[in-house]
N, C-alpha and C. Protein backbone atom coordinates (compact mmCIF):
# COMPACT_ATOMS: atom_id res chain seq x y z
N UNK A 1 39.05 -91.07 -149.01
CA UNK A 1 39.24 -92.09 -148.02
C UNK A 1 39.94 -93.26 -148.68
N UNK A 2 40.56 -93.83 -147.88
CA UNK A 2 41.19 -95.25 -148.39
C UNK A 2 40.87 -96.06 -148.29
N UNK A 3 39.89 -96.38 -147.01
CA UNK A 3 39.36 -97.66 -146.12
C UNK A 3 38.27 -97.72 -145.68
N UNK A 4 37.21 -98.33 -145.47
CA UNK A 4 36.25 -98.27 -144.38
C UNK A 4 36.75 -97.77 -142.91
N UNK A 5 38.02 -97.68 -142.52
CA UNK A 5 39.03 -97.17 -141.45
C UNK A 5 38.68 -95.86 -140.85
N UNK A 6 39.52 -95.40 -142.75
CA UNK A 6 39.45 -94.11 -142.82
C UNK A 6 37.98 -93.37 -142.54
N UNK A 7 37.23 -94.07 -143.67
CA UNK A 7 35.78 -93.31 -143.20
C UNK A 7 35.38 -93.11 -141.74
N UNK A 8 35.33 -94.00 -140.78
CA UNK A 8 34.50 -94.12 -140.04
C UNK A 8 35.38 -93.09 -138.97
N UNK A 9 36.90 -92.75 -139.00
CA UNK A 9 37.37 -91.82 -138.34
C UNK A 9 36.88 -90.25 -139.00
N UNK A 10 36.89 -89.91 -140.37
CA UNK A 10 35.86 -89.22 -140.78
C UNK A 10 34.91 -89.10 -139.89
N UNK A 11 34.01 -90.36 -139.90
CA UNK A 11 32.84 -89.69 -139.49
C UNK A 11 32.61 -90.06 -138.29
N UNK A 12 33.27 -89.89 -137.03
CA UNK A 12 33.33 -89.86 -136.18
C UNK A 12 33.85 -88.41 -135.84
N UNK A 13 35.17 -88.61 -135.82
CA UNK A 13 35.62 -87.07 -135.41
C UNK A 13 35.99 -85.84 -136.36
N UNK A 14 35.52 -85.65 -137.57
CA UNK A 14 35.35 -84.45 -138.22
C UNK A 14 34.48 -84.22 -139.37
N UNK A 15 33.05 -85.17 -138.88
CA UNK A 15 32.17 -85.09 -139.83
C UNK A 15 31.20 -83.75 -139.28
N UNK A 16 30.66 -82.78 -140.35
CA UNK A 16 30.07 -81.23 -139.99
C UNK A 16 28.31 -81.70 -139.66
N UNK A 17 27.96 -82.31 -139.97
CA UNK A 17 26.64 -82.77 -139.35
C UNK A 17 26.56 -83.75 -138.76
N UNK A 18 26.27 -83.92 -137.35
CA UNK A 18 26.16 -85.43 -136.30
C UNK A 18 24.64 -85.48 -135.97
N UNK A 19 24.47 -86.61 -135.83
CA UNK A 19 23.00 -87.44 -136.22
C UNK A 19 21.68 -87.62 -137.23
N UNK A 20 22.58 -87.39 -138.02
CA UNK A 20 22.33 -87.29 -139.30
C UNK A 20 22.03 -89.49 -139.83
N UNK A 21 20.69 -89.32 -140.21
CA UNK A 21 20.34 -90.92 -140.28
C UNK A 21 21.24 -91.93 -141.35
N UNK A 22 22.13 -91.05 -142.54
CA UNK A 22 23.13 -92.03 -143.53
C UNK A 22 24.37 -91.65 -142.60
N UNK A 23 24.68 -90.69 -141.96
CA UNK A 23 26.10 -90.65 -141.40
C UNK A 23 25.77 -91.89 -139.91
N UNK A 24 24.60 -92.14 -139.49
CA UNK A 24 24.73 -93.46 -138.43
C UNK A 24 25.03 -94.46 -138.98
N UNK A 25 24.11 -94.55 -140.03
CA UNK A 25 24.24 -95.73 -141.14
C UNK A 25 25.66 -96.06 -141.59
N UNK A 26 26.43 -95.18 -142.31
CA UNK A 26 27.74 -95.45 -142.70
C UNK A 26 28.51 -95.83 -141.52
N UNK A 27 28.66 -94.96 -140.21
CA UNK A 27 29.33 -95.34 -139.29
C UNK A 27 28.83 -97.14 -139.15
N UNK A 28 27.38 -97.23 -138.41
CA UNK A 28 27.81 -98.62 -138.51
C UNK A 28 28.08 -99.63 -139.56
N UNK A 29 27.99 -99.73 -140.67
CA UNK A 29 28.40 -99.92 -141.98
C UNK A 29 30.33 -100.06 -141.94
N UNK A 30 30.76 -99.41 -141.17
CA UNK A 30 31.99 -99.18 -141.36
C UNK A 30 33.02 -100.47 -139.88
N UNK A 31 31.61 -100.09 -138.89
CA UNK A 31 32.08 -101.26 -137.76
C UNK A 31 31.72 -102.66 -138.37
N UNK A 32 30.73 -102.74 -138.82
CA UNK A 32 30.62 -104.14 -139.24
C UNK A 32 31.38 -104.57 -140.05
N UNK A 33 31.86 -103.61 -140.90
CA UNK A 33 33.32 -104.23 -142.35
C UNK A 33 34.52 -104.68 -141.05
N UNK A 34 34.91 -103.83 -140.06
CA UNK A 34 35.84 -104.06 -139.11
C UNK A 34 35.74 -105.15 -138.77
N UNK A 35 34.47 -105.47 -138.71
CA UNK A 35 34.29 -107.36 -137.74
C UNK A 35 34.28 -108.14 -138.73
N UNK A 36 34.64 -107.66 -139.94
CA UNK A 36 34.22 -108.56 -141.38
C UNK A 36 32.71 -109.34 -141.70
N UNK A 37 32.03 -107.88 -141.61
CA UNK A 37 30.64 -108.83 -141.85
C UNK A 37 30.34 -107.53 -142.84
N UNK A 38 30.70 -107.00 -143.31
CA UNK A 38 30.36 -105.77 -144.63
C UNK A 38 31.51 -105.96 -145.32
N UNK A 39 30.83 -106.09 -146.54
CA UNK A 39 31.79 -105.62 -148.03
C UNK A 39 32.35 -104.26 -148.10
N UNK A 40 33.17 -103.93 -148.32
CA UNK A 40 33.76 -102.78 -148.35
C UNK A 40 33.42 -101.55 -149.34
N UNK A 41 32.92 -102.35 -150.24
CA UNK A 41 32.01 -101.66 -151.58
C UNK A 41 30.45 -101.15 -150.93
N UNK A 42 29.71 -101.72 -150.49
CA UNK A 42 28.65 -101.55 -149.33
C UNK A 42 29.21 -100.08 -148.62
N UNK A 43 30.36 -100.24 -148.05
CA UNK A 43 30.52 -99.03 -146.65
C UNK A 43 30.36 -97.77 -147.71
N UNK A 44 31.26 -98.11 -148.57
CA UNK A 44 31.46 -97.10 -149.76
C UNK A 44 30.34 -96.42 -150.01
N UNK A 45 29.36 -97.19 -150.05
CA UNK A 45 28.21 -96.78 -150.90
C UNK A 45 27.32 -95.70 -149.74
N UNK A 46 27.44 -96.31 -148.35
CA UNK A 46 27.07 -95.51 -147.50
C UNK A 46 27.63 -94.85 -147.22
N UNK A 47 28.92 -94.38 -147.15
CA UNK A 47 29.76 -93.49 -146.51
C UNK A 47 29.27 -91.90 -147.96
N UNK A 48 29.06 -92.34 -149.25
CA UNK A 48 29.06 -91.43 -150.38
C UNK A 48 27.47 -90.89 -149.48
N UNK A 49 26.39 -91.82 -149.55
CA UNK A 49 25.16 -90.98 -148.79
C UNK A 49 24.76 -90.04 -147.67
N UNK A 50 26.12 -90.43 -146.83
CA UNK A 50 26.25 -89.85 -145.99
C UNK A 50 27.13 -88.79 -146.42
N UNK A 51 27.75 -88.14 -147.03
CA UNK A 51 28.37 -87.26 -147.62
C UNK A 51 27.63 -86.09 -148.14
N UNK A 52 26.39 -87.14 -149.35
CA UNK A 52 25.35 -85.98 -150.35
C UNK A 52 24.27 -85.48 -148.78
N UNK A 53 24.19 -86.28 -147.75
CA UNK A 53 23.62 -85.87 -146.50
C UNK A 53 24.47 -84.54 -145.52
N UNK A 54 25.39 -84.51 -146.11
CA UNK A 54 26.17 -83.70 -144.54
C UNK A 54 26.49 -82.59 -145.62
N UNK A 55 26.46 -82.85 -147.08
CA UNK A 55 26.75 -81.44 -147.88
C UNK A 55 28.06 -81.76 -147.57
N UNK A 56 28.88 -83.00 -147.72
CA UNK A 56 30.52 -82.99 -147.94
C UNK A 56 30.69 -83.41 -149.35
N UNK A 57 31.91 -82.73 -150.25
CA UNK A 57 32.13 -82.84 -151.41
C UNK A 57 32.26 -84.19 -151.61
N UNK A 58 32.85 -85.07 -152.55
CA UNK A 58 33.26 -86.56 -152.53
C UNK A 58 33.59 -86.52 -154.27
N UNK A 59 34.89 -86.96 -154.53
CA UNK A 59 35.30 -87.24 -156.02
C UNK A 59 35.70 -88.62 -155.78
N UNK A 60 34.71 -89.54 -156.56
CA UNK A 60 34.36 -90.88 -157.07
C UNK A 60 35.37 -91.05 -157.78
N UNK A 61 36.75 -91.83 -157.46
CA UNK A 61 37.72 -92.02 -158.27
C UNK A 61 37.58 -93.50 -159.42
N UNK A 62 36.57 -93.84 -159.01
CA UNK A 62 36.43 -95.48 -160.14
C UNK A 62 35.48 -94.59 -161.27
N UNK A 63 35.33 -93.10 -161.92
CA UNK A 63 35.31 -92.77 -162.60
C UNK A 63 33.33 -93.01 -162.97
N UNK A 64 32.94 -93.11 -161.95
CA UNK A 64 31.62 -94.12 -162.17
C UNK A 64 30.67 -92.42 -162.55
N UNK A 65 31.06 -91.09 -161.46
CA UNK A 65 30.43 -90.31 -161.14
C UNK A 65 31.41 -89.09 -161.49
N UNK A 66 30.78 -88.09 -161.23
CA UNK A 66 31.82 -86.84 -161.36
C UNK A 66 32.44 -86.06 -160.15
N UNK A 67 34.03 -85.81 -160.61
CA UNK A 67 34.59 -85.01 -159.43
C UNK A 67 33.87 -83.89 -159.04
N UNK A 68 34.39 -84.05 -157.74
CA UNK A 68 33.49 -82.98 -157.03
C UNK A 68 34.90 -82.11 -156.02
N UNK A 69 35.20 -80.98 -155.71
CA UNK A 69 36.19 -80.83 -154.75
C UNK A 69 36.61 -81.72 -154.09
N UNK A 70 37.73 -81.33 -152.93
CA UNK A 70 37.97 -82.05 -151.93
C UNK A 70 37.50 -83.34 -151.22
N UNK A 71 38.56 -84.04 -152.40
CA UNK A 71 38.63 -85.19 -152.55
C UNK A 71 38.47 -86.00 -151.47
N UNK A 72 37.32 -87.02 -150.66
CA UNK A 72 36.79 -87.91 -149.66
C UNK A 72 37.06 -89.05 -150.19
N UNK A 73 36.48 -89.77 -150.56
CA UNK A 73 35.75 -90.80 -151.28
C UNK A 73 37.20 -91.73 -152.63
């Protein structure tokens, strides 16, 4: 992903598990950065939980964590 943008179209229209309690979380996480009331590092952090939640790969490019396939994140 590039953006809190990006994520939240992720996880809106082609995320593999829906109602899932970190993929609500990130989604709204991702509206509130839109209205500028979330840090973008924050969405990040939820959008990755919601990921290890839905069983989607995610390679952490700030090197913090290890690649994982198909690159999200």
């Amino acid at each position: 992903m590039r953006s809190p943008r990006d994520a939240l179209y992720a996880l809106v229209s082609d995320w593999p598990v829906n109602a899932g309690v970190h993929q609500q979380r990130a989604i709204d996480f991702c509206r509130a950065w839109l209205a500028g009331r979330m840090p973008a590092e924050t969405v990040r952090q939820a959008f990755i939980l919601a990921a290890l939640e839905a069983g989607v790969a995610i390679n952490d490019d700030d090197g913090a964590g290890s690649s994982v396939g198909n690159p999200l994140v």
